[in-house]
PDB file of N, CA and C in Angstrom:
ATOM      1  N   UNK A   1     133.838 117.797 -46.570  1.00  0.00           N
ATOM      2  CA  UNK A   1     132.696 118.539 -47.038  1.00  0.00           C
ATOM      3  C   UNK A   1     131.765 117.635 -47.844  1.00  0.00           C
ATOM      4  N   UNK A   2     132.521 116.694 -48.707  1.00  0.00           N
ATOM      5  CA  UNK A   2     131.405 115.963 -49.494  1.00  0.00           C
ATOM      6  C   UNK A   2     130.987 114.859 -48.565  1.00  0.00           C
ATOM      7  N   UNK A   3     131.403 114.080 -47.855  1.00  0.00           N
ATOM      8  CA  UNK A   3     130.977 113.160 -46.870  1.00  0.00           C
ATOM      9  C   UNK A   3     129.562 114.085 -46.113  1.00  0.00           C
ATOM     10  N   UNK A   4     129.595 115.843 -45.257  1.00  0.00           N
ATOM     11  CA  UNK A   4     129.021 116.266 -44.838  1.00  0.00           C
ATOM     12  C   UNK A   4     127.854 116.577 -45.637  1.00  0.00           C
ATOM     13  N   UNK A   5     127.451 116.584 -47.494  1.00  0.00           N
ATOM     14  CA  UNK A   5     126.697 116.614 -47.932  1.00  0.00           C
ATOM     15  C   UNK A   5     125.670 115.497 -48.242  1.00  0.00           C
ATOM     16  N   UNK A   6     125.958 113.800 -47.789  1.00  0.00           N
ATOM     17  CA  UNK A   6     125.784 112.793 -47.644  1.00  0.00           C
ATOM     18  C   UNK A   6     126.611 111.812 -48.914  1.00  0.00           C
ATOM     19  N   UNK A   7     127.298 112.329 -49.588  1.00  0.00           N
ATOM     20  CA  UNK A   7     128.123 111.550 -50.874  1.00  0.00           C
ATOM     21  C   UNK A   7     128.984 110.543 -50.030  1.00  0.00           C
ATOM     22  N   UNK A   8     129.326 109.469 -50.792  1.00  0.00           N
ATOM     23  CA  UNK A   8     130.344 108.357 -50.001  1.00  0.00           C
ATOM     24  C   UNK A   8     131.238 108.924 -50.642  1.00  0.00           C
ATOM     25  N   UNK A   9     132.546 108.267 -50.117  1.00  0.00           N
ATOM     26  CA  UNK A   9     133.976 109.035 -50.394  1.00  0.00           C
ATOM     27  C   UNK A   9     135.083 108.142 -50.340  1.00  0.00           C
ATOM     28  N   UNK A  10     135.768 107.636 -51.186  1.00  0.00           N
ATOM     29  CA  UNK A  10     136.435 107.026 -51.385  1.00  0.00           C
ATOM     30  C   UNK A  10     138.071 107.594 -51.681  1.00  0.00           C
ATOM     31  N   UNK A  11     138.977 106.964 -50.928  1.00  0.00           N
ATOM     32  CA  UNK A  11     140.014 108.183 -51.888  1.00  0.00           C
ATOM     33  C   UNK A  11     141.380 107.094 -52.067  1.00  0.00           C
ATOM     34  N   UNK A  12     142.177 107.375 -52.852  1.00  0.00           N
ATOM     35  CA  UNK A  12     143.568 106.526 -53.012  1.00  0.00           C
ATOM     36  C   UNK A  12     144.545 107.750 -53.395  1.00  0.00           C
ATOM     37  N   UNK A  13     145.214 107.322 -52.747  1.00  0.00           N
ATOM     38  CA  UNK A  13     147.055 107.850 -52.898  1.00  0.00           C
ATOM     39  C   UNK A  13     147.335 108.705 -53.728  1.00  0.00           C
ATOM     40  N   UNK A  14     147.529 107.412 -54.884  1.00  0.00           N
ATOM     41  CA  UNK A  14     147.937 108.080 -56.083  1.00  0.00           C
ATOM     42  C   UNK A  14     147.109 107.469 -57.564  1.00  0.00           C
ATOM     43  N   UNK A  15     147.424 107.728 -58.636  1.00  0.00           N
ATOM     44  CA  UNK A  15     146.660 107.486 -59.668  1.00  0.00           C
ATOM     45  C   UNK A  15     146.221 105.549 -60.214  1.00  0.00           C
ATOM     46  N   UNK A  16     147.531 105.166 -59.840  1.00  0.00           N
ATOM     47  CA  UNK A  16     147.386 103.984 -59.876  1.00  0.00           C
ATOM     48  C   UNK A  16     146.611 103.088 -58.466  1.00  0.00           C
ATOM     49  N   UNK A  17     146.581 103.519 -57.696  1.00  0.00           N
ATOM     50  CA  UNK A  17     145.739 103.336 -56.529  1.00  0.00           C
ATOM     51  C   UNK A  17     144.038 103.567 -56.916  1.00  0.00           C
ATOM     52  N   UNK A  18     143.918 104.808 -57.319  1.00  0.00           N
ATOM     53  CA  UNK A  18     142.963 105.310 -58.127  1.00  0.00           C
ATOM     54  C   UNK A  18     141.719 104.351 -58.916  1.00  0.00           C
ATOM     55  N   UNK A  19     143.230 103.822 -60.054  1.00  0.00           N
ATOM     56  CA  UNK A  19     142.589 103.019 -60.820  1.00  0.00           C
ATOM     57  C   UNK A  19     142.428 101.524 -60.577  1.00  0.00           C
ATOM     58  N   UNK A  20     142.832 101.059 -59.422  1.00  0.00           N
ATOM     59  CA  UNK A  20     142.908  99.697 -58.675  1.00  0.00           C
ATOM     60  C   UNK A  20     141.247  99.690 -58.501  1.00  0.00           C
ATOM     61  N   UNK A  21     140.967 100.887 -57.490  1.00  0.00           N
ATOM     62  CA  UNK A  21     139.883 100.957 -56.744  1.00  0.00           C
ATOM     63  C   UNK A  21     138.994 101.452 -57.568  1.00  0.00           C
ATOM     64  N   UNK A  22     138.927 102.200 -58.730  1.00  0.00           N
ATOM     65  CA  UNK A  22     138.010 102.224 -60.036  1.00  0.00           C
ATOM     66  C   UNK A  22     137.630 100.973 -60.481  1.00  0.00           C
ATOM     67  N   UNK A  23     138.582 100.095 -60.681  1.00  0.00           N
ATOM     68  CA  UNK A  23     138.500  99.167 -60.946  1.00  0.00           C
ATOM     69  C   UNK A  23     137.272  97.852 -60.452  1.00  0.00           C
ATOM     70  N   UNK A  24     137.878  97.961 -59.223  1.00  0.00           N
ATOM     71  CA  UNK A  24     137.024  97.199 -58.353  1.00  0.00           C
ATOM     72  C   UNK A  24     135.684  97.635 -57.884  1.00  0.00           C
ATOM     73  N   UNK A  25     135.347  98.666 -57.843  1.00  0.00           N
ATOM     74  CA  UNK A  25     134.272  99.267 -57.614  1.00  0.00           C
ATOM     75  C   UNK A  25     133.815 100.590 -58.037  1.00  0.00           C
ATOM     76  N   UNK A  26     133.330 100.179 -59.468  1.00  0.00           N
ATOM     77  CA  UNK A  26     133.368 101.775 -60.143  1.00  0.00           C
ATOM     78  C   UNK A  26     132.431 102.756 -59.633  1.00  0.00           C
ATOM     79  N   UNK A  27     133.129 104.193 -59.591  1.00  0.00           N
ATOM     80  CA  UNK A  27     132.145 104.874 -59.128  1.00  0.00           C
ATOM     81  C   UNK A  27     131.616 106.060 -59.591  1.00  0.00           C
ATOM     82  N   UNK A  28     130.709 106.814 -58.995  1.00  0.00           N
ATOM     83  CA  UNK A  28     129.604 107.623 -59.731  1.00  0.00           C
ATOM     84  C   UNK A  28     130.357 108.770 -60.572  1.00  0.00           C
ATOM     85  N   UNK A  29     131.575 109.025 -59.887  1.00  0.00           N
ATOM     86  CA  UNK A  29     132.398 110.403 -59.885  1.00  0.00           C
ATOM     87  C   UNK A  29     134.291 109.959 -59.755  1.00  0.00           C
ATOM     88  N   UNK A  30     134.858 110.757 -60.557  1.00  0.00           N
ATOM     89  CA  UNK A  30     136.297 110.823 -60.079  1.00  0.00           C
ATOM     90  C   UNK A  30     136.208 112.268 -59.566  1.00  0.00           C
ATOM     91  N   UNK A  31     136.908 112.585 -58.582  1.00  0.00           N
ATOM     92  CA  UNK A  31     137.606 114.057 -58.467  1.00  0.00           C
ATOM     93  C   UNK A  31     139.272 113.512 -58.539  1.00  0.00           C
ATOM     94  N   UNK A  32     140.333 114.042 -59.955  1.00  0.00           N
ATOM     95  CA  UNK A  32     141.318 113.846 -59.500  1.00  0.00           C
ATOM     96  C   UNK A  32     142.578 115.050 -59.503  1.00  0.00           C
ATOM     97  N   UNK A  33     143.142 114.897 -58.836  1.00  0.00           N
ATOM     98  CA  UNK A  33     144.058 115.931 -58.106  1.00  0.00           C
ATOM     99  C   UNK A  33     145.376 116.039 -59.123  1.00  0.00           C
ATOM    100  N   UNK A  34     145.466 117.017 -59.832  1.00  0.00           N
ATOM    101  CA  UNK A  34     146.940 117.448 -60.606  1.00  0.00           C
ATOM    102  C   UNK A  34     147.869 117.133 -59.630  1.00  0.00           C
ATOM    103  N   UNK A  35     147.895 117.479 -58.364  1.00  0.00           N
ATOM    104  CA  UNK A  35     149.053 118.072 -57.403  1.00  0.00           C
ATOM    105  C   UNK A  35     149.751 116.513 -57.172  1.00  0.00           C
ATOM    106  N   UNK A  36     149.169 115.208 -57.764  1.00  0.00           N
ATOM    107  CA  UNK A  36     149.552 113.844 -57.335  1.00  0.00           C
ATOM    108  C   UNK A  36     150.518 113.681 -58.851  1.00  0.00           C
ATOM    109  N   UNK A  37     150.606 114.923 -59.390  1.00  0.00           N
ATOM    110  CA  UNK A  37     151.628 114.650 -60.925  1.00  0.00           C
ATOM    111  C   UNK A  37     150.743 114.533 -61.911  1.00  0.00           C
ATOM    112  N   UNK A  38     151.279 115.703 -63.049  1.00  0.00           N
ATOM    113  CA  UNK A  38     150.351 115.792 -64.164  1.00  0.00           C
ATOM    114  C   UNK A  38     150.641 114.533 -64.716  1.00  0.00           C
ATOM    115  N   UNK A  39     151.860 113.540 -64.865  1.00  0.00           N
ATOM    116  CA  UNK A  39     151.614 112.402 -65.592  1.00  0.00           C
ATOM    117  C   UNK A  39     150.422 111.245 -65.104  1.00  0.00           C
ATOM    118  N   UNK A  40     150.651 111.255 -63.957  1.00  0.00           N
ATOM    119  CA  UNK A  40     150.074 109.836 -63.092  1.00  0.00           C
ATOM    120  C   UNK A  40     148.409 110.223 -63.560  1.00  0.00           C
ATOM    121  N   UNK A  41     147.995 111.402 -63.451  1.00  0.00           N
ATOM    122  CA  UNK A  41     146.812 111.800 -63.954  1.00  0.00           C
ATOM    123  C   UNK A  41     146.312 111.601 -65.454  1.00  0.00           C
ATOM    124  N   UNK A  42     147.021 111.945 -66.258  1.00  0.00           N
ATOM    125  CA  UNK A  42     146.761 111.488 -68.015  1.00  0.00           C
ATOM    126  C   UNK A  42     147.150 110.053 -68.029  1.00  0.00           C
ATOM    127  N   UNK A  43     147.727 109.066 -67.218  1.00  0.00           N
ATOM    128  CA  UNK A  43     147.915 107.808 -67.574  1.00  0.00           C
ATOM    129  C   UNK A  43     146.192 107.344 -66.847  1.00  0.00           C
ATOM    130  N   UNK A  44     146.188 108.012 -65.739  1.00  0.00           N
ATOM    131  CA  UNK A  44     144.640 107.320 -64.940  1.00  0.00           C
ATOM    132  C   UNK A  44     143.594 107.968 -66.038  1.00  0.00           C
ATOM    133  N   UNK A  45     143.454 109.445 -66.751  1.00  0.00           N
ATOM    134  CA  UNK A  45     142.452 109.259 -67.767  1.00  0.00           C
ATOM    135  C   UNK A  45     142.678 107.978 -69.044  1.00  0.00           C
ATOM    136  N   UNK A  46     143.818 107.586 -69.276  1.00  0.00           N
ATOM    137  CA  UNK A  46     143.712 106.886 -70.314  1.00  0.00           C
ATOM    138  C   UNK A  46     143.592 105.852 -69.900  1.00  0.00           C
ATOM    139  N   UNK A  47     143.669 104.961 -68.917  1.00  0.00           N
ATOM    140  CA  UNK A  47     143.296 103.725 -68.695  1.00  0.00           C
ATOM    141  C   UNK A  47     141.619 103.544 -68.249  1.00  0.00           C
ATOM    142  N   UNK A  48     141.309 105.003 -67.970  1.00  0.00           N
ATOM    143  CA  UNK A  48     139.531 104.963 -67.596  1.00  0.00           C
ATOM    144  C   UNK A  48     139.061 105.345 -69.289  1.00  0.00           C
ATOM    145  N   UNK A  49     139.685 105.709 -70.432  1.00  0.00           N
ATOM    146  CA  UNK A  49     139.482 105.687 -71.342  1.00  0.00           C
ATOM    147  C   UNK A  49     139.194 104.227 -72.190  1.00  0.00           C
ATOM    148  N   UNK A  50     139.762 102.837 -71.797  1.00  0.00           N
ATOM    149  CA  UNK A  50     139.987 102.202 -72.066  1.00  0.00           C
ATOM    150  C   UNK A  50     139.058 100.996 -71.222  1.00  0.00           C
ATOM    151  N   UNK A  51     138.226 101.671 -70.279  1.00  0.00           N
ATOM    152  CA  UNK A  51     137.749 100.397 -69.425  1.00  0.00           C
ATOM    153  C   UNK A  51     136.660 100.589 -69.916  1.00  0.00           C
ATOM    154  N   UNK A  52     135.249  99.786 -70.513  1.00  0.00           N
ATOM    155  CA  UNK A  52     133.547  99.947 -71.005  1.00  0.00           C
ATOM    156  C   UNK A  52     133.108 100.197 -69.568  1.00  0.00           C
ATOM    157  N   UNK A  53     133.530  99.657 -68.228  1.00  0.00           N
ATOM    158  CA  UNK A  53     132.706  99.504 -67.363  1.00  0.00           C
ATOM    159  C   UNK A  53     132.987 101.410 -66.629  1.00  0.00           C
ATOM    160  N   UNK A  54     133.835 102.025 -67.146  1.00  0.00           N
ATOM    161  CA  UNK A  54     134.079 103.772 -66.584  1.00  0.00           C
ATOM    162  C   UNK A  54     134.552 104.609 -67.282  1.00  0.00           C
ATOM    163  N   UNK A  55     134.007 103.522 -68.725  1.00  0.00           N
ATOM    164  CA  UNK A  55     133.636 105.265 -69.898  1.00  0.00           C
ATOM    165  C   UNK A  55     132.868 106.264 -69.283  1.00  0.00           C
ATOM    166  N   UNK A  56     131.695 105.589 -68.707  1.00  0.00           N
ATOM    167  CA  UNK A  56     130.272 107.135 -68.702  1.00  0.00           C
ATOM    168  C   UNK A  56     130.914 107.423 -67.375  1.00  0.00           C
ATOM    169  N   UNK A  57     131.947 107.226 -66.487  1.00  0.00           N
ATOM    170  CA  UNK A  57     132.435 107.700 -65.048  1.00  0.00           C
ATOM    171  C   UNK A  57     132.792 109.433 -65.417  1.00  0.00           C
ATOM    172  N   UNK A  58     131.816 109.901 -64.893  1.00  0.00           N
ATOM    173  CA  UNK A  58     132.344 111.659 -64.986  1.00  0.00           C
ATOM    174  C   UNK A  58     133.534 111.937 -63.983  1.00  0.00           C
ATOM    175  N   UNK A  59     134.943 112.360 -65.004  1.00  0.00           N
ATOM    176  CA  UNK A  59     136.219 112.944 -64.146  1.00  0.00           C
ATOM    177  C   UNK A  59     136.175 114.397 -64.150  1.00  0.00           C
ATOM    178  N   UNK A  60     136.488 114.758 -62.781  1.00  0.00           N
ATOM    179  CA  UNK A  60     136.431 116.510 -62.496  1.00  0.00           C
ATOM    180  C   UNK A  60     137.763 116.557 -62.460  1.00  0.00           C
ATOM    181  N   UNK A  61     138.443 117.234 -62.938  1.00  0.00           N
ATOM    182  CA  UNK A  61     140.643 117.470 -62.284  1.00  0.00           C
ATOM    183  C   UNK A  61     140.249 118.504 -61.669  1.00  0.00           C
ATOM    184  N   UNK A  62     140.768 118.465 -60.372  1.00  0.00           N
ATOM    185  CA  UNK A  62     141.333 119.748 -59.021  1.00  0.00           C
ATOM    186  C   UNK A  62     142.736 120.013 -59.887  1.00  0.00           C
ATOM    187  N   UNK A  63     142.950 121.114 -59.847  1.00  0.00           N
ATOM    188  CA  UNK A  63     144.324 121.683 -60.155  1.00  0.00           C
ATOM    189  C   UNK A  63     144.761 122.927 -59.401  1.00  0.00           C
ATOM    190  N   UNK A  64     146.137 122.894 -59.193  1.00  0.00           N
ATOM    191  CA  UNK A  64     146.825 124.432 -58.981  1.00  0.00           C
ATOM    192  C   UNK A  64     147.345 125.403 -60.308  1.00  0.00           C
ATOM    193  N   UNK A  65     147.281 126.687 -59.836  1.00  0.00           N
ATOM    194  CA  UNK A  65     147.646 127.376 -61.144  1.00  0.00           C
ATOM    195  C   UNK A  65     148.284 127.079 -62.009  1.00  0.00           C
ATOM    196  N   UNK A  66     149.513 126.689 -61.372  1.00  0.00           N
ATOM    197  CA  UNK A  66     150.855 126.454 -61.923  1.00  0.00           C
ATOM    198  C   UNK A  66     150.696 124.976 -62.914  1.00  0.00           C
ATOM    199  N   UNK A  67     149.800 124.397 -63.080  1.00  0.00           N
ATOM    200  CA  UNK A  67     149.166 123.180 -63.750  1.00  0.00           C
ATOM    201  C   UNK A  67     148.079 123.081 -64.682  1.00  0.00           C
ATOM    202  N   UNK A  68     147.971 124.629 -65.399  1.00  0.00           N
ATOM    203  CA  UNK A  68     146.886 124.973 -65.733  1.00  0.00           C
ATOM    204  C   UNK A  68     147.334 124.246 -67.364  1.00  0.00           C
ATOM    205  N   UNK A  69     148.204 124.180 -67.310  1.00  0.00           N
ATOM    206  CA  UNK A  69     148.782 123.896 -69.102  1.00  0.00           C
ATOM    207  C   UNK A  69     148.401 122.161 -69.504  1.00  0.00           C
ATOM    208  N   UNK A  70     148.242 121.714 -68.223  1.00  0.00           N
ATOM    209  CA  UNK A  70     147.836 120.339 -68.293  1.00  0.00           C
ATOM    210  C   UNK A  70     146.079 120.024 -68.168  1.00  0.00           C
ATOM    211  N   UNK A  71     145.214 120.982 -68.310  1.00  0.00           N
ATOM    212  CA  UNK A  71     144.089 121.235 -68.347  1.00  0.00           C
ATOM    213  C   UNK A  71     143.611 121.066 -70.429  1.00  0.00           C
ATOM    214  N   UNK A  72     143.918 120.919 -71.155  1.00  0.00           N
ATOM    215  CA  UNK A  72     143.673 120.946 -72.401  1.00  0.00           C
ATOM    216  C   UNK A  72     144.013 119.600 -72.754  1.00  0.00           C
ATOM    217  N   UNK A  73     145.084 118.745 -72.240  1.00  0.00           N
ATOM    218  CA  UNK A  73     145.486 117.019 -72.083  1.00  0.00           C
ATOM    219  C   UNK A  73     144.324 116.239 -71.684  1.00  0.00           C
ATOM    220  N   UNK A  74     143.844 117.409 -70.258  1.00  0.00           N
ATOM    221  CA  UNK A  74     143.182 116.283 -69.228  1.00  0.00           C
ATOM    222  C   UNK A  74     141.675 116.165 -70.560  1.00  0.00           C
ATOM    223  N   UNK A  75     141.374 117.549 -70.470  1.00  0.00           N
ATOM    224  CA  UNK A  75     139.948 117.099 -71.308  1.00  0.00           C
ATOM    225  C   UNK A  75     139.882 116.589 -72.909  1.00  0.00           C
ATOM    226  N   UNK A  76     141.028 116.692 -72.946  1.00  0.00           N
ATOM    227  CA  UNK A  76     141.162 115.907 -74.494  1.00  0.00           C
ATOM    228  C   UNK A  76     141.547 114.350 -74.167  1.00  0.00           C
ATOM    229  N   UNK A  77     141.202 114.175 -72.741  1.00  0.00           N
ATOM    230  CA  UNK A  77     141.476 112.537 -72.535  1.00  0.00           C
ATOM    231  C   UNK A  77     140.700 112.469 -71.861  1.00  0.00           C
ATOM    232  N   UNK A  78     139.197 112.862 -71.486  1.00  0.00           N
ATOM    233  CA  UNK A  78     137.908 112.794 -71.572  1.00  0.00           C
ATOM    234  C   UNK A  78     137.487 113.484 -70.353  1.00  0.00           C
ATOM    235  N   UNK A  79     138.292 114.420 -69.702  1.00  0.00           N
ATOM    236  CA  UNK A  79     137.702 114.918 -67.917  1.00  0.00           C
ATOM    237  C   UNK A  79     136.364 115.682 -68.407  1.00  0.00           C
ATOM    238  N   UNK A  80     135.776 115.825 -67.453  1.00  0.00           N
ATOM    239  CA  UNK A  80     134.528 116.458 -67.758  1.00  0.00           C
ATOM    240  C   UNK A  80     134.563 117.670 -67.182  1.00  0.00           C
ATOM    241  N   UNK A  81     135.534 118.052 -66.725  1.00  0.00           N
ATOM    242  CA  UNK A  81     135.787 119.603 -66.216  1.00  0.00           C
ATOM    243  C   UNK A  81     136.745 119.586 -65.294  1.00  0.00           C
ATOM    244  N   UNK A  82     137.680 121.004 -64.628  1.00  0.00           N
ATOM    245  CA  UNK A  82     138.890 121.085 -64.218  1.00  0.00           C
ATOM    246  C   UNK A  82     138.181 122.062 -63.217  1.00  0.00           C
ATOM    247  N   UNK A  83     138.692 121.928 -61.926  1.00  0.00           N
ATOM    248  CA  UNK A  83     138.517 123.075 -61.029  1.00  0.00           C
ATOM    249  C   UNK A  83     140.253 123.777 -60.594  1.00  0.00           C
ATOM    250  N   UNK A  84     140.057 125.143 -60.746  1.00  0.00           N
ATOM    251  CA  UNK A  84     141.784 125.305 -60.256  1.00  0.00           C
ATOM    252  C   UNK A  84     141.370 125.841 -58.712  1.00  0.00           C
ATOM    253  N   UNK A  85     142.025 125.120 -57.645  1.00  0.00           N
ATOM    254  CA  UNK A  85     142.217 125.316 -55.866  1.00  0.00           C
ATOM    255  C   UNK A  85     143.063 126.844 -56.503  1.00  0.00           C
ATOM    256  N   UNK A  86     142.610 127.504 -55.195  1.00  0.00           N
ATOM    257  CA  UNK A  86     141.803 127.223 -54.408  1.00  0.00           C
ATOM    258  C   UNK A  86     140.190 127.418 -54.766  1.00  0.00           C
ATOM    259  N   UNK A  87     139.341 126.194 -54.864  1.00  0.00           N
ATOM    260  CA  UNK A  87     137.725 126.203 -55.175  1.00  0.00           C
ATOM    261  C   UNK A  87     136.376 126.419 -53.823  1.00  0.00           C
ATOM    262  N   UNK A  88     135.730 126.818 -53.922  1.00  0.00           N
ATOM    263  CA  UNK A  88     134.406 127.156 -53.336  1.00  0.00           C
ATOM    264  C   UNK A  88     133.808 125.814 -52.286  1.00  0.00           C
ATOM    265  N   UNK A  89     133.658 125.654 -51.741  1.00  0.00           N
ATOM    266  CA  UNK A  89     132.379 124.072 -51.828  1.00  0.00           C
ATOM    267  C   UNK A  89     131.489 124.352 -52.904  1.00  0.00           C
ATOM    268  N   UNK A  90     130.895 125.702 -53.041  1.00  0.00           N
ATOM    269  CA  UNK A  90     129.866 125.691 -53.701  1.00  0.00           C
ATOM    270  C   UNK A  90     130.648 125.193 -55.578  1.00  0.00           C
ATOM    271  N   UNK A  91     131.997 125.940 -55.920  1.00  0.00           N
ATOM    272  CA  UNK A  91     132.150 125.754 -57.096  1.00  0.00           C
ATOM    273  C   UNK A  91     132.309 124.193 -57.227  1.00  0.00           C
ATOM    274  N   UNK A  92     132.757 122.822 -56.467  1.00  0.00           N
ATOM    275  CA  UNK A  92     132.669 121.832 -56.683  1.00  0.00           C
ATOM    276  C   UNK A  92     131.150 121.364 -56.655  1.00  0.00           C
ATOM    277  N   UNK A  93     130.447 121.495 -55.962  1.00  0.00           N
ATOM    278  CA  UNK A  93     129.101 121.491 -55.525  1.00  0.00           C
ATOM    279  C   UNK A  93     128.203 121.531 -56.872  1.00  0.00           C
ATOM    280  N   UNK A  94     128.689 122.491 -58.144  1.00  0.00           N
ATOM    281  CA  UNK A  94     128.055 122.963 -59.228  1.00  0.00           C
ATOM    282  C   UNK A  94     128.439 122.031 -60.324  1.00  0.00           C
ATOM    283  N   UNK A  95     130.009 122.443 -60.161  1.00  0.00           N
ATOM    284  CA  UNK A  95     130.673 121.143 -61.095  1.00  0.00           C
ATOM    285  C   UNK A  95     130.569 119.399 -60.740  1.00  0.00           C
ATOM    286  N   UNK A  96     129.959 119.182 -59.638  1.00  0.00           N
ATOM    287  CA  UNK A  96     129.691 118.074 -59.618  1.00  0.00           C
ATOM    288  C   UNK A  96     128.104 117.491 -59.834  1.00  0.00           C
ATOM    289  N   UNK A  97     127.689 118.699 -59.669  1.00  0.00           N
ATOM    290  CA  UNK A  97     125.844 118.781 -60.121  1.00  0.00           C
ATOM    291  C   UNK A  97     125.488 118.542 -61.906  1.00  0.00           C
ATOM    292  N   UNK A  98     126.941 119.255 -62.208  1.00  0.00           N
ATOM    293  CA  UNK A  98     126.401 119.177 -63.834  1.00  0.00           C
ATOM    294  C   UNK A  98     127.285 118.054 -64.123  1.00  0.00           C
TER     295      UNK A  98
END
């Protein structure tokens, strides 16, 4: 869907994959996925906490219900908002607009 809106799209595995390819080519947006492990996710906000070059990188977390308790971690380790799946196009569409 985001490729079909014209956005490039990049994706890795898992969190440390993530942050390889953050690394190397920082980019405009994270979307990252609870369902890859609430840890692997608070270690990838804190190491994007820690890089100058993807402080201002806006992180969205996708989450499932059952992961909602790890939503108060993520943004106290800087996400810029949480979507819980199942989401809209349009509700990513909004949250990625603001």
């Amino acid at each position: 869907m985001l490729k079909e809106q014209a956005f490039e799209v990049m994706t890795a595995a898992t969190a440390e994959a993530g942050i390889q390819l953050a690394r190397q080519q920082p980019p405009d947006l994270i979307l990252c996925c609870l369902d890859l492990g609430p840890g692997s996710n608070l270690r990838l906000l804190e190491v994007l906490g820690t890089k100058q070059n993807l402080l201002a990188v806006p992180v969205i977390v996708l989450t499932h219900e059952q992961a909602r308790s790890y939503w108060r971690q993520c943004m106290n380790l800087g996400a810029d908002d949480c979507l819980v799946t199942p989401f809209t196009d349009g509700e990513l569409l909004a949250a990625i607009a603001s």
